[in-house]
C-alpha atoms as a PDB file:
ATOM      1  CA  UNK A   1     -13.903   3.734  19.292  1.00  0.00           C
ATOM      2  CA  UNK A   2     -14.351   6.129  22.462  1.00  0.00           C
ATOM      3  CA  UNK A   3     -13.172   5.168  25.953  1.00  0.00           C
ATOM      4  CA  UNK A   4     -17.160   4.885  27.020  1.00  0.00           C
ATOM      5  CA  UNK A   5     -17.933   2.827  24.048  1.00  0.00           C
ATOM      6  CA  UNK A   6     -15.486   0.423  24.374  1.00  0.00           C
ATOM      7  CA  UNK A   7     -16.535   0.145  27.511  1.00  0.00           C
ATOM      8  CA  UNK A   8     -20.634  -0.597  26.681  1.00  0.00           C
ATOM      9  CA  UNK A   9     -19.215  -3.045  24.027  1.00  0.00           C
ATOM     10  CA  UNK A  10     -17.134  -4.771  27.317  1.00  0.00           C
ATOM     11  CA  UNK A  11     -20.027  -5.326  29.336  1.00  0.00           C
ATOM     12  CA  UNK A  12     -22.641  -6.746  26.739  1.00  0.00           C
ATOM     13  CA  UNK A  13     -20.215  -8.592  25.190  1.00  0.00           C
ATOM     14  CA  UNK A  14     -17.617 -10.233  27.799  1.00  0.00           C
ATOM     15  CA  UNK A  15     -14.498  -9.096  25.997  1.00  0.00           C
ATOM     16  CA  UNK A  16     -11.754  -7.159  27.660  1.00  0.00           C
ATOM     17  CA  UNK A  17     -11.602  -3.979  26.492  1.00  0.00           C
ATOM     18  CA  UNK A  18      -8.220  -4.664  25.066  1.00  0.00           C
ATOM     19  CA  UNK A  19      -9.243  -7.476  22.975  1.00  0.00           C
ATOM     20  CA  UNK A  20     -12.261  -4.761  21.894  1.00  0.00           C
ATOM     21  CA  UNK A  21      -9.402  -2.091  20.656  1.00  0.00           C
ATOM     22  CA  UNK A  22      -7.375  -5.219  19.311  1.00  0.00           C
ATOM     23  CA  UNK A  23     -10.019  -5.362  16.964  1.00  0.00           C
ATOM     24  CA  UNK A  24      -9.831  -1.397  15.398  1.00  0.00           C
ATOM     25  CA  UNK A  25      -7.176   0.848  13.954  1.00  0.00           C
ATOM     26  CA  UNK A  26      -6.071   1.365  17.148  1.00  0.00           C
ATOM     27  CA  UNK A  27      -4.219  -2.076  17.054  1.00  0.00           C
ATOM     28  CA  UNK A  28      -1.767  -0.581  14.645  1.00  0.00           C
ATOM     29  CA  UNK A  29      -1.203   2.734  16.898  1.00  0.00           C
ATOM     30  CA  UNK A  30       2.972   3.045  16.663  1.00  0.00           C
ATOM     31  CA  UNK A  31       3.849   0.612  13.923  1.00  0.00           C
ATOM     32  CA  UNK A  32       1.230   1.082  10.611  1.00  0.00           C
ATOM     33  CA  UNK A  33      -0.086   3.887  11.775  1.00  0.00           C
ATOM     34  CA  UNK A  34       1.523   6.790  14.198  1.00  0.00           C
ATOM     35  CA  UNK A  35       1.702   6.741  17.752  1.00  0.00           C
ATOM     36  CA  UNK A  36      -0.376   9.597  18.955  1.00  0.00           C
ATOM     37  CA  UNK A  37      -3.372   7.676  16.423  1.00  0.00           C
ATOM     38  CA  UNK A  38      -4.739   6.606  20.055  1.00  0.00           C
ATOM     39  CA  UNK A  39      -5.355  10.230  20.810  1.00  0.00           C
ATOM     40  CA  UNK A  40      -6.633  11.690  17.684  1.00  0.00           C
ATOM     41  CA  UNK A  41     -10.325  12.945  17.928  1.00  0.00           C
ATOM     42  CA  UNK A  42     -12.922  10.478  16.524  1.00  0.00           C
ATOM     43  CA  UNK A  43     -13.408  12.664  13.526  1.00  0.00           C
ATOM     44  CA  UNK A  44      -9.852  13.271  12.552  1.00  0.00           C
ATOM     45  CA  UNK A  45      -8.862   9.650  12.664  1.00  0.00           C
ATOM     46  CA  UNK A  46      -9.924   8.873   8.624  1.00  0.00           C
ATOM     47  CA  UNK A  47      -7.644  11.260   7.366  1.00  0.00           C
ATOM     48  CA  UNK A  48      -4.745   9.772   9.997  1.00  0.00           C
ATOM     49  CA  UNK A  49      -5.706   6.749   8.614  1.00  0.00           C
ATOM     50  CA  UNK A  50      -5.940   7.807   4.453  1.00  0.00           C
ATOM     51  CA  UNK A  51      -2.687   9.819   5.230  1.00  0.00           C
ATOM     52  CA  UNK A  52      -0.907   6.346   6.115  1.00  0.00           C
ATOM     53  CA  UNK A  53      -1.372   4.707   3.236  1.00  0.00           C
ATOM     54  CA  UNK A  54      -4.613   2.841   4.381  1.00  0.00           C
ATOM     55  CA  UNK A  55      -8.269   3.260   3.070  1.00  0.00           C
ATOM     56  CA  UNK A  56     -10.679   1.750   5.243  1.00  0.00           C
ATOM     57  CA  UNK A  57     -13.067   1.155   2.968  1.00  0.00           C
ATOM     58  CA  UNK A  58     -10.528  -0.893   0.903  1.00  0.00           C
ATOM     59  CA  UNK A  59     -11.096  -4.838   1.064  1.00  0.00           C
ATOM     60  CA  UNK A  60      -8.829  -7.373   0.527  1.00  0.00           C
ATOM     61  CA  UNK A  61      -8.846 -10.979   0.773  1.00  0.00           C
ATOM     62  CA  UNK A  62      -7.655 -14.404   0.459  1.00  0.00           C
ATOM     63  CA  UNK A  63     -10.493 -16.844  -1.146  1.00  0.00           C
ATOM     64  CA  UNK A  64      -9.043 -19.915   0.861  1.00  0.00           C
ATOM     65  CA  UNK A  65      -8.866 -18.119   3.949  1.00  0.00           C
ATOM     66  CA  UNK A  66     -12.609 -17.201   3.519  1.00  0.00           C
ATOM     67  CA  UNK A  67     -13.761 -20.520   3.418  1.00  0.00           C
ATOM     68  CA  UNK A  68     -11.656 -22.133   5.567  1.00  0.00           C
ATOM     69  CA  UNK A  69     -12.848 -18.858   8.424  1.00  0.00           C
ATOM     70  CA  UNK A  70     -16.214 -18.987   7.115  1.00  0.00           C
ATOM     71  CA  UNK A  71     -16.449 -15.353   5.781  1.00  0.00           C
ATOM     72  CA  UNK A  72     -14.335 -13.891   8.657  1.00  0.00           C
ATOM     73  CA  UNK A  73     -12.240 -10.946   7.333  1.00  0.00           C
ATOM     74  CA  UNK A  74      -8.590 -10.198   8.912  1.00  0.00           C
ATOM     75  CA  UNK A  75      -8.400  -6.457   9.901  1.00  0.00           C
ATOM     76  CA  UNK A  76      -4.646  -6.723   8.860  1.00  0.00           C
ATOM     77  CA  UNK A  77      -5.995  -7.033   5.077  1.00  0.00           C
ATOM     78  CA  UNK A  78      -7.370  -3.481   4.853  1.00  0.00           C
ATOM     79  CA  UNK A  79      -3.321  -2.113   5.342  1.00  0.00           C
ATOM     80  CA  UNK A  80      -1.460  -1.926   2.597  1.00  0.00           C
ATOM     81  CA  UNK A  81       1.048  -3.831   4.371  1.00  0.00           C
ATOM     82  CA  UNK A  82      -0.909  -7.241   3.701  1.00  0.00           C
ATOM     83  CA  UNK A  83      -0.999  -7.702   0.193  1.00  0.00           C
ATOM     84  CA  UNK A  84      -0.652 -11.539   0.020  1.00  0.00           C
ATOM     85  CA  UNK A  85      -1.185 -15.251   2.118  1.00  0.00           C
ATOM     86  CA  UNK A  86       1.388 -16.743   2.690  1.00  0.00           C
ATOM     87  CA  UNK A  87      -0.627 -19.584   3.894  1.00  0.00           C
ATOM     88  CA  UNK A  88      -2.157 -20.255   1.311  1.00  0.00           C
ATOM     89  CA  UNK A  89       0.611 -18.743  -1.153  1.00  0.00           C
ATOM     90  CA  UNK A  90      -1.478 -16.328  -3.025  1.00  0.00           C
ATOM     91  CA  UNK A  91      -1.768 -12.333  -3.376  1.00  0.00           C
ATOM     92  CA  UNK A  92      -4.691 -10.734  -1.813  1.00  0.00           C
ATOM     93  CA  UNK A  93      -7.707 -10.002  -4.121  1.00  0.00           C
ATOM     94  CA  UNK A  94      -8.924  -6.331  -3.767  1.00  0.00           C
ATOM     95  CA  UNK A  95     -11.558  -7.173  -7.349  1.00  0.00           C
ATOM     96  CA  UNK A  96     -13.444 -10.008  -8.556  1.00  0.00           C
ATOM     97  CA  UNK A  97     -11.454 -12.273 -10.643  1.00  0.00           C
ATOM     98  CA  UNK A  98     -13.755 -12.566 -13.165  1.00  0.00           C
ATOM     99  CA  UNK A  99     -14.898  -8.674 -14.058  1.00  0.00           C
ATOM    100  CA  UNK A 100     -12.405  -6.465 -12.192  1.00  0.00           C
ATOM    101  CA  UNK A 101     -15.419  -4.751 -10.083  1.00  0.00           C
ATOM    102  CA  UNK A 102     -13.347  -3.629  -6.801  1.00  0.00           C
ATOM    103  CA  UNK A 103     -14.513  -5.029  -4.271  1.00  0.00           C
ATOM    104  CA  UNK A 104     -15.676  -2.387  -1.012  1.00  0.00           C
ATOM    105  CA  UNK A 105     -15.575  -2.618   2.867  1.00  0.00           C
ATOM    106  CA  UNK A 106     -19.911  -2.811   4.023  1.00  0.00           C
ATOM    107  CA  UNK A 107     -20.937  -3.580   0.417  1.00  0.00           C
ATOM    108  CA  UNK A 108     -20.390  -7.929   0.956  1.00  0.00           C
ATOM    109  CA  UNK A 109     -20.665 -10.548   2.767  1.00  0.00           C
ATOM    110  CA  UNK A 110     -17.790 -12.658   2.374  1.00  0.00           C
ATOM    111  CA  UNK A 111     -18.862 -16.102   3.061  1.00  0.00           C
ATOM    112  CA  UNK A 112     -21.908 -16.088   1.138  1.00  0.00           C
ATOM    113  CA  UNK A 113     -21.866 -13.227  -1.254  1.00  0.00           C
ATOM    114  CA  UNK A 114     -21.152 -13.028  -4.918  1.00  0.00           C
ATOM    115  CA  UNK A 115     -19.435 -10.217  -7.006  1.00  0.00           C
ATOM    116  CA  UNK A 116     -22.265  -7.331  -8.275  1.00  0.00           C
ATOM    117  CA  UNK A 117     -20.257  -6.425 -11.338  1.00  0.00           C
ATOM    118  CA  UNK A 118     -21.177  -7.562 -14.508  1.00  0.00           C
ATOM    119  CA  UNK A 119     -19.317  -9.183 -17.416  1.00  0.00           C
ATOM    120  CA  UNK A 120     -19.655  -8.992 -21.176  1.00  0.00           C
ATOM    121  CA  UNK A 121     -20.171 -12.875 -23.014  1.00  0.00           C
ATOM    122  CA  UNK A 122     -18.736 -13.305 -26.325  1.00  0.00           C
ATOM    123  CA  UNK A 123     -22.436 -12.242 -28.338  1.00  0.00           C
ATOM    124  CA  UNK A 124     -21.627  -8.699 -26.687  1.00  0.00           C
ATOM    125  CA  UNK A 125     -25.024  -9.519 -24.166  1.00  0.00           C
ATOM    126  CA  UNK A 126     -24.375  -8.305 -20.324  1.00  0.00           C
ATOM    127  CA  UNK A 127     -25.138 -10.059 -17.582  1.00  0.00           C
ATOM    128  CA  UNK A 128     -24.442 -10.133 -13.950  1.00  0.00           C
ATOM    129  CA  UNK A 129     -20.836 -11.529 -12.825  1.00  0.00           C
ATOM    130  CA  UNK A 130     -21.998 -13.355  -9.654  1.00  0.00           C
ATOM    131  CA  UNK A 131     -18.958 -15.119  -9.111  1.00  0.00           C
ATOM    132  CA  UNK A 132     -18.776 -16.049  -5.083  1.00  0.00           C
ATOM    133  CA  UNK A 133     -16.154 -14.513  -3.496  1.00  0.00           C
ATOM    134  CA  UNK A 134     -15.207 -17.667  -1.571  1.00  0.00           C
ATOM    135  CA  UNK A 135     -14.535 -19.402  -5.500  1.00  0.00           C
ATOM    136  CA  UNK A 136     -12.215 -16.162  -7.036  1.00  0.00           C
ATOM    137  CA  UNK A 137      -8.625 -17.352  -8.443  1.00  0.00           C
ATOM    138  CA  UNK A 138      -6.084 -15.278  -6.635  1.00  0.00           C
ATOM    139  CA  UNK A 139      -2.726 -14.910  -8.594  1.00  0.00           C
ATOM    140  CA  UNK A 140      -0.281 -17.403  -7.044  1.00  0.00           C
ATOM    141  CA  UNK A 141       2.579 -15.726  -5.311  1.00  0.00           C
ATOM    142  CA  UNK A 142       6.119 -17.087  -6.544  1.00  0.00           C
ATOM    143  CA  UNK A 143       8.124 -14.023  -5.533  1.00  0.00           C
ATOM    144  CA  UNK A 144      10.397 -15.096  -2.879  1.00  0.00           C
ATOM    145  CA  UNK A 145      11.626 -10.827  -2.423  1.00  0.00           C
ATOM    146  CA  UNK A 146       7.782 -10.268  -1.651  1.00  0.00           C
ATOM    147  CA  UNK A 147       7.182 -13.176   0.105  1.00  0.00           C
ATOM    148  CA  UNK A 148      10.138 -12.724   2.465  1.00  0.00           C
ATOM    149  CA  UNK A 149       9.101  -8.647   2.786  1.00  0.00           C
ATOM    150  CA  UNK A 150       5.218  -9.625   3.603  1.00  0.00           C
ATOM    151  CA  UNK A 151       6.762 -12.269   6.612  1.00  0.00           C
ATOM    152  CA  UNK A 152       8.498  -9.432   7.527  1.00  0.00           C
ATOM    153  CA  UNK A 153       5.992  -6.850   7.438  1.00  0.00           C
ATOM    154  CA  UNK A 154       3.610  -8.978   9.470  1.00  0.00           C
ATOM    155  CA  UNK A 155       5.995  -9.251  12.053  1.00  0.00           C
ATOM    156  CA  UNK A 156       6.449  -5.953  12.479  1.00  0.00           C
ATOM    157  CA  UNK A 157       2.289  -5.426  12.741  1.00  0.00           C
ATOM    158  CA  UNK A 158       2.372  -7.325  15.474  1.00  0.00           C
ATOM    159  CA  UNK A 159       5.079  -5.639  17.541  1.00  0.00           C
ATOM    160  CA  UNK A 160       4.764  -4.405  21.220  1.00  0.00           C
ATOM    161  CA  UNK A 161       6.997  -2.271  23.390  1.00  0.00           C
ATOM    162  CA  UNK A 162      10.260  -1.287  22.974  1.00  0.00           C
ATOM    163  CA  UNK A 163       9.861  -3.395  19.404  1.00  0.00           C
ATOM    164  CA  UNK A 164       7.089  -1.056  18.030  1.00  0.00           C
ATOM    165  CA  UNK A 165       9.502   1.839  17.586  1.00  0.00           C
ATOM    166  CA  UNK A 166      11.614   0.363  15.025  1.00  0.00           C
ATOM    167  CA  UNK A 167       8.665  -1.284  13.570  1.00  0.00           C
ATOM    168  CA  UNK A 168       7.343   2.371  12.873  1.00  0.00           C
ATOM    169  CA  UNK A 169      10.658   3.201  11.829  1.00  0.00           C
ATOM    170  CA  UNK A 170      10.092   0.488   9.182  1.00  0.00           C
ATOM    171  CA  UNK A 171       6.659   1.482   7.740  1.00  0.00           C
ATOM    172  CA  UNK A 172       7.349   5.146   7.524  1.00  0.00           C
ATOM    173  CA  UNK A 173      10.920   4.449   5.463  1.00  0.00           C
ATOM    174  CA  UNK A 174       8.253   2.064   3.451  1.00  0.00           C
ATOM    175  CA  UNK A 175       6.010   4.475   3.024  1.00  0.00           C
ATOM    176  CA  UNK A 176       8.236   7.343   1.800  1.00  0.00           C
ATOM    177  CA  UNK A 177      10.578   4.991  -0.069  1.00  0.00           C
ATOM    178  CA  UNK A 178       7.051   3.756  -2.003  1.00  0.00           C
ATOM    179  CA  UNK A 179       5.994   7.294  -2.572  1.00  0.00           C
ATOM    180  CA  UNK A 180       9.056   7.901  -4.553  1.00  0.00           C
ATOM    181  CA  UNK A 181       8.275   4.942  -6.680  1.00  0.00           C
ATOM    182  CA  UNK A 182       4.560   5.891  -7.021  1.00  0.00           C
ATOM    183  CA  UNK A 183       5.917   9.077  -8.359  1.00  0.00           C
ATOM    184  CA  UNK A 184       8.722   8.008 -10.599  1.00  0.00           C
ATOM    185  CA  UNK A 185       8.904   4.322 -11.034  1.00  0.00           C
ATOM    186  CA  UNK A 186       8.545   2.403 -14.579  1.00  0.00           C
ATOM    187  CA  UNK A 187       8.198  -1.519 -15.071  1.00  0.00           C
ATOM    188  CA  UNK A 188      11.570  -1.475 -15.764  1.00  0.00           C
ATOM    189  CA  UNK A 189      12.241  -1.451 -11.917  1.00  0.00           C
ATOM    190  CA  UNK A 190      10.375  -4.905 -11.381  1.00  0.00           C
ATOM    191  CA  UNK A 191      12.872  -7.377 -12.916  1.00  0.00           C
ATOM    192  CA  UNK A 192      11.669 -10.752 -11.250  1.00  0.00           C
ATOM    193  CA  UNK A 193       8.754  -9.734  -9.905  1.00  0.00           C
ATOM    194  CA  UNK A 194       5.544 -12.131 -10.717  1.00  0.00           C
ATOM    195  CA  UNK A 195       3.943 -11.272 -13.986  1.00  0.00           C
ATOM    196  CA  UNK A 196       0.624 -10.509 -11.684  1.00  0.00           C
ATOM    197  CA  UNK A 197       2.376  -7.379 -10.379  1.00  0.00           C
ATOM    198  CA  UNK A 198       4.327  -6.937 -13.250  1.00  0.00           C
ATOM    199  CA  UNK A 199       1.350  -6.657 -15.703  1.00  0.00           C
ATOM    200  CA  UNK A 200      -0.590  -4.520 -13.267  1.00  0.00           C
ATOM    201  CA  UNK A 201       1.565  -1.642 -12.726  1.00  0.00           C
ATOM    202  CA  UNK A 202       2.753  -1.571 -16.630  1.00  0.00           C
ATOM    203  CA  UNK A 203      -1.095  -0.700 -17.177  1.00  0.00           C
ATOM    204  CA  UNK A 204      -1.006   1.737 -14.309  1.00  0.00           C
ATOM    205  CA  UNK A 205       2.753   3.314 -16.220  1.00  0.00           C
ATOM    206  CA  UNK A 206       0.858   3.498 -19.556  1.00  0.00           C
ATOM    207  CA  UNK A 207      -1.680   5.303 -18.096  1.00  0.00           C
ATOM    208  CA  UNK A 208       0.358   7.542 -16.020  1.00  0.00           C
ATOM    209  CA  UNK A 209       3.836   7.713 -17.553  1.00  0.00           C
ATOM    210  CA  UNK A 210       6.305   8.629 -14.421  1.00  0.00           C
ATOM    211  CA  UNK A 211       7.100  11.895 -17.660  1.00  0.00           C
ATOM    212  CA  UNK A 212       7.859  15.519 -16.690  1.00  0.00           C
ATOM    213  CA  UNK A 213       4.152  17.014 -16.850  1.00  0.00           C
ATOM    214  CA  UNK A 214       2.483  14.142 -17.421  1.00  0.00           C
ATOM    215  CA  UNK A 215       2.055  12.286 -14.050  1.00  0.00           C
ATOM    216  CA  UNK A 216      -0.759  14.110 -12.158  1.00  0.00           C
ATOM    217  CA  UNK A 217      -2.657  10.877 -11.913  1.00  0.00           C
ATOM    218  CA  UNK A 218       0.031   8.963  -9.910  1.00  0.00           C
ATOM    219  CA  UNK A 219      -1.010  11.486  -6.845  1.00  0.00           C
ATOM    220  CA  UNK A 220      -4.243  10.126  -5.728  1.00  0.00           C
ATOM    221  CA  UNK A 221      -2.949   6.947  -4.526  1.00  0.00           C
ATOM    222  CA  UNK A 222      -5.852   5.261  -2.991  1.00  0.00           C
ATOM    223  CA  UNK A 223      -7.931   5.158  -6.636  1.00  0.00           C
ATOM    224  CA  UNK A 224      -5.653   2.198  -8.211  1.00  0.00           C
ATOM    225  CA  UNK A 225      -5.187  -1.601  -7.681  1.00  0.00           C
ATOM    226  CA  UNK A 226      -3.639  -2.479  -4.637  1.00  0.00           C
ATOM    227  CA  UNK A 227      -1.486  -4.920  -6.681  1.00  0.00           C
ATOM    228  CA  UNK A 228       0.240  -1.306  -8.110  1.00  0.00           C
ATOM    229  CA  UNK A 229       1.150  -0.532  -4.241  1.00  0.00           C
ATOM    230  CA  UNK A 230       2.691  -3.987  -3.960  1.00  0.00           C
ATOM    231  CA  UNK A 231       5.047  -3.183  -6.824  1.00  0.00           C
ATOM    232  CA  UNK A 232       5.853  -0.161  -5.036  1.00  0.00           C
ATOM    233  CA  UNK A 233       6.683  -1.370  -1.860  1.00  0.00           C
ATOM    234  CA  UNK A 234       8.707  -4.169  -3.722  1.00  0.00           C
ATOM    235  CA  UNK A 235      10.630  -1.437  -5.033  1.00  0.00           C
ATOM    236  CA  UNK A 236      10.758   0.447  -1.619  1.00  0.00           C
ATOM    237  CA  UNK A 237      11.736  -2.531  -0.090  1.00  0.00           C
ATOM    238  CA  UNK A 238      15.222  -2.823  -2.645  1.00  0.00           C
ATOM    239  CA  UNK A 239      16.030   0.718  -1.197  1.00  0.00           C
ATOM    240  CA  UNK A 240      14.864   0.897   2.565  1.00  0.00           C
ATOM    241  CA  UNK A 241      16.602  -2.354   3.021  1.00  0.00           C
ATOM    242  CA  UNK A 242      20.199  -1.982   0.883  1.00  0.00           C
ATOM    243  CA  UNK A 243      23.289  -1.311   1.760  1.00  0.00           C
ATOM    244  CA  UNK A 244      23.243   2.863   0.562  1.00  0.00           C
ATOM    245  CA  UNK A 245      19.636   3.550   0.410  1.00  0.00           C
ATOM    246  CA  UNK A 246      20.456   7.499  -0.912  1.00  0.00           C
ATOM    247  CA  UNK A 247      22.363   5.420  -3.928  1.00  0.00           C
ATOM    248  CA  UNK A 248      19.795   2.911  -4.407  1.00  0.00           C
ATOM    249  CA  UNK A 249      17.028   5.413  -4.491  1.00  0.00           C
ATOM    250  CA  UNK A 250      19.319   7.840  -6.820  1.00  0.00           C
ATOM    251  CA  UNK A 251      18.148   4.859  -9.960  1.00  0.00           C
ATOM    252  CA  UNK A 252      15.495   5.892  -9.675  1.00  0.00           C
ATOM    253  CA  UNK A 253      16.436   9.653 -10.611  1.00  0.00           C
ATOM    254  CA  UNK A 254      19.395  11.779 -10.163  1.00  0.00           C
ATOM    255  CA  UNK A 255      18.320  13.336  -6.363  1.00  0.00           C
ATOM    256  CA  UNK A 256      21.827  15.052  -6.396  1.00  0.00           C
ATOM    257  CA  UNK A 257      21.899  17.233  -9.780  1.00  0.00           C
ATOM    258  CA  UNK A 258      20.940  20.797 -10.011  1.00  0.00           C
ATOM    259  CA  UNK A 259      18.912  21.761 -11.586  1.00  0.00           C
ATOM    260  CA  UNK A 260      16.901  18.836 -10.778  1.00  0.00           C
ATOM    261  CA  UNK A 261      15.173  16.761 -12.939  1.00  0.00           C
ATOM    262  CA  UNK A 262      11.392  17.741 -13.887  1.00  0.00           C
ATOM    263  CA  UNK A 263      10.063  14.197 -13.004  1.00  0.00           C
ATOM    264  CA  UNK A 264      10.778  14.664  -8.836  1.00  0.00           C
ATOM    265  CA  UNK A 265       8.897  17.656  -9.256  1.00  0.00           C
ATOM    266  CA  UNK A 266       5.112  16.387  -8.604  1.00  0.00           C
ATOM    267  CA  UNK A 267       6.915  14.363  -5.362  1.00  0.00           C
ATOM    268  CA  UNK A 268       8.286  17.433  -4.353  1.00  0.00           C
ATOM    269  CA  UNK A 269       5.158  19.299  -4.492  1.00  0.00           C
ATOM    270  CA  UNK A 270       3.270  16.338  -2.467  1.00  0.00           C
ATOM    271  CA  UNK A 271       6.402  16.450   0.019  1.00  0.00           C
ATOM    272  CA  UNK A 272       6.017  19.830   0.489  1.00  0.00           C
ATOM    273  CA  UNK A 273       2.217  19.539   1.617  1.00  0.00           C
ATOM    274  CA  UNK A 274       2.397  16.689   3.189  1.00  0.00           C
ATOM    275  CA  UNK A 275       5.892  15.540   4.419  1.00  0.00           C
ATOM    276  CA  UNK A 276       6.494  11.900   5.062  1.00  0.00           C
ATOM    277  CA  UNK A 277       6.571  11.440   8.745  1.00  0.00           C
ATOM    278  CA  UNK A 278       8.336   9.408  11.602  1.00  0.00           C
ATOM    279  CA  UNK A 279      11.576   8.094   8.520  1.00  0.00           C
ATOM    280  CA  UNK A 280      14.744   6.965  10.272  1.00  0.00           C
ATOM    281  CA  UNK A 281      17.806   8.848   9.522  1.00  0.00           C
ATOM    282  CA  UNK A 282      18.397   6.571   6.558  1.00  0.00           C
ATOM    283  CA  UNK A 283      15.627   8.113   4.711  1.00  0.00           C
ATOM    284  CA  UNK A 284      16.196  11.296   5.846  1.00  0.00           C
ATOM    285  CA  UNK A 285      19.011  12.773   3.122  1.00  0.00           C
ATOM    286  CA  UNK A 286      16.294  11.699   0.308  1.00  0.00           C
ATOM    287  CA  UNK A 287      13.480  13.152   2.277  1.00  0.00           C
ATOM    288  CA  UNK A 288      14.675  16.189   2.960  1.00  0.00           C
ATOM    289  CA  UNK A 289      16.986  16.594  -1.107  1.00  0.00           C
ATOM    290  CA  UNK A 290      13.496  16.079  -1.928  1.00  0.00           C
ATOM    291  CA  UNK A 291      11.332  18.642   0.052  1.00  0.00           C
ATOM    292  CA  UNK A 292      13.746  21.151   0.691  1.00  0.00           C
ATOM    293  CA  UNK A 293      15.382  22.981  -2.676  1.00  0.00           C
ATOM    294  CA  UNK A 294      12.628  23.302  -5.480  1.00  0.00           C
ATOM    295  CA  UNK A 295      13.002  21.372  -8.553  1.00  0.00           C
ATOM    296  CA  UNK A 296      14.123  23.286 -11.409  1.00  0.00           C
ATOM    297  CA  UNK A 297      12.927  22.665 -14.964  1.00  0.00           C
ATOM    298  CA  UNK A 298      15.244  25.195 -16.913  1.00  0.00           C
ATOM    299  CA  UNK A 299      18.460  24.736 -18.242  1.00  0.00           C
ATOM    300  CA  UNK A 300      19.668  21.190 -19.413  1.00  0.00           C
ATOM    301  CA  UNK A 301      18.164  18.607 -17.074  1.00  0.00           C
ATOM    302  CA  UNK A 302      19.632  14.520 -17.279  1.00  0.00           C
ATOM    303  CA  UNK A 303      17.416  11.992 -17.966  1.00  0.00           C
ATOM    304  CA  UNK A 304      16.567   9.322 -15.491  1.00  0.00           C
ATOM    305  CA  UNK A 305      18.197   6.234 -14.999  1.00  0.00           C
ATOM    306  CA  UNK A 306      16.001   3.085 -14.985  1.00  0.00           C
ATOM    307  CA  UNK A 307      17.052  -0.267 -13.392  1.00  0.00           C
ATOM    308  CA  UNK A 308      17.706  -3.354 -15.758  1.00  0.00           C
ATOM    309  CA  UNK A 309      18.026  -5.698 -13.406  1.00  0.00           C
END
């Protein structure tokens, strides 16, 4: 929202212009998204936005919360950074619970709506889904690493001054630590997660094996289930937050061997176009082993090491 219109929304409406901007992407200007987000031209600030891990017209939601706010929707939800209640100890839905249509930001109304999908019956006959979004089953959320990452994570969305650089800090070793497990992560890496998360991104791995050659689908990011990003950042969150994260990401794959192995090279290639930005200086070895020498596929090449536990 423009200086000027910000301003016409002040005066017919009462609210500080503060509270107006409180209520954009703008809010998120130096932790979820980059600093310099308040400056961006009007038309540039989707792709700041996409480029951050964030699709606007994404929706996500907690059923209780809907009723209990009477259809209200939490900005925070459209981040990737929300991806469950911990009020009401749930994941956020981003699809009806009955049919799997995704639900879209401008499409419902929240309160009163219903889902538009449709669903098959058991005589193969089709029929509307019209479950109401205020009576979808979320999965329950029994993960204490996820639950103690999303208190964390909401913290850090709401921090101001000095605290929103290391909050940034945070989200873009997040961000680059769950790129590398979008790229080359298998269910094998989500011992104890909940079997929500678990199942989800197995479907997402069988349709995209993390194979030399065979993962072009794991680059568009934004076209799966958000529940696949949450089993990314859980993995993230095991390396951005250990003790070594260059060893704890080297599981994953061997970062270190030359020539490197096949798998890092789709990463590399998105690294290369579009580096992760803002990473603390604990990121930065994997970041830059990653962009900087081109992965090799001749000559004998290790296999990657999964996790077992």
């Amino acid at each position: 929202m423009s200086d000027a219109a910000a301003q016409r929304v002040s005066a017919a409406t009462g609210l500080l212009v503060d509270e107006i901007r409180a209520m954009t992407w703008v809010r998120f200007a130096g932790t979820a998204l980059p600093a310099h987000a308040v400056a961006v031209a009007v038309e540039e600030k989707f792709s700041l936005v996409k480029s951050s891990w964030i699709d606007p017209v994404e929706l996500r939601f907690c059923p209780s919360c809907v009723t209990e706010r009477g259809g209200r929707w939490s900005l925070d939800w459209s981040t990737p950074w929300a991806f469950a209640c911990l009020r009401h100890g749930c994941y956020l839905l981003g699809a009806c619970s009955t049919c799997r249509e995704p639900v879209r930001a401008g499409e419902v109304r929240l309160g009163h709506g219903s889902c538009r999908g449709f669903v098959r019956d058991a005589y193969g006959n089709v029929r509307r889904c019209s479950t109401e979004f205020r009576n979808m089953v979320a999965p329950p959320l029994s993960d204490a690493l996820l639950e103690g990452l999303q208190g964390l994570l909401y913290e850090r969305l709401q921090a101001r001054g000095q605290e929103m650089v290391s909050a940034r800090g945070v989200f873009a070793d997040l961000t680059a630590a769950a790129e590398l497990a979008w790229f080359l992560a298998t269910p094998d890496f989500l011992t104890g997660a909940d079997a929500a998360v678990m199942e989800r991104f197995a479907v997402f791995s069988r349709r995209y094996p993390a194979a030399p050659g065979r993962n072009p689908g794991r680059k568009d990011r934004a076209a799966y289930d958000p529940l696949v990003r949450t089993a990314c950042l859980r993995i993230a969150s095991q390396i951005v937050f250990s003790a070594d994260p260059w060893k704890a990401a080297m599981d994953l794959v061997d970062f270190a061997a030359r020539p490197m192995h096949p798998s890092v090279k789709p990463l590399h290639r998105a690294w290369l176009k579009r580096p992760p930005k803002d990473t603390t200086l604990r990121m930065a070895r994997i970041v830059r082993t990653v962009r900087v020498p081109a992965p090799s596929t001749r000559g004998n090449v290790s296999r990657a090491v999964h996790i077992s536990g």
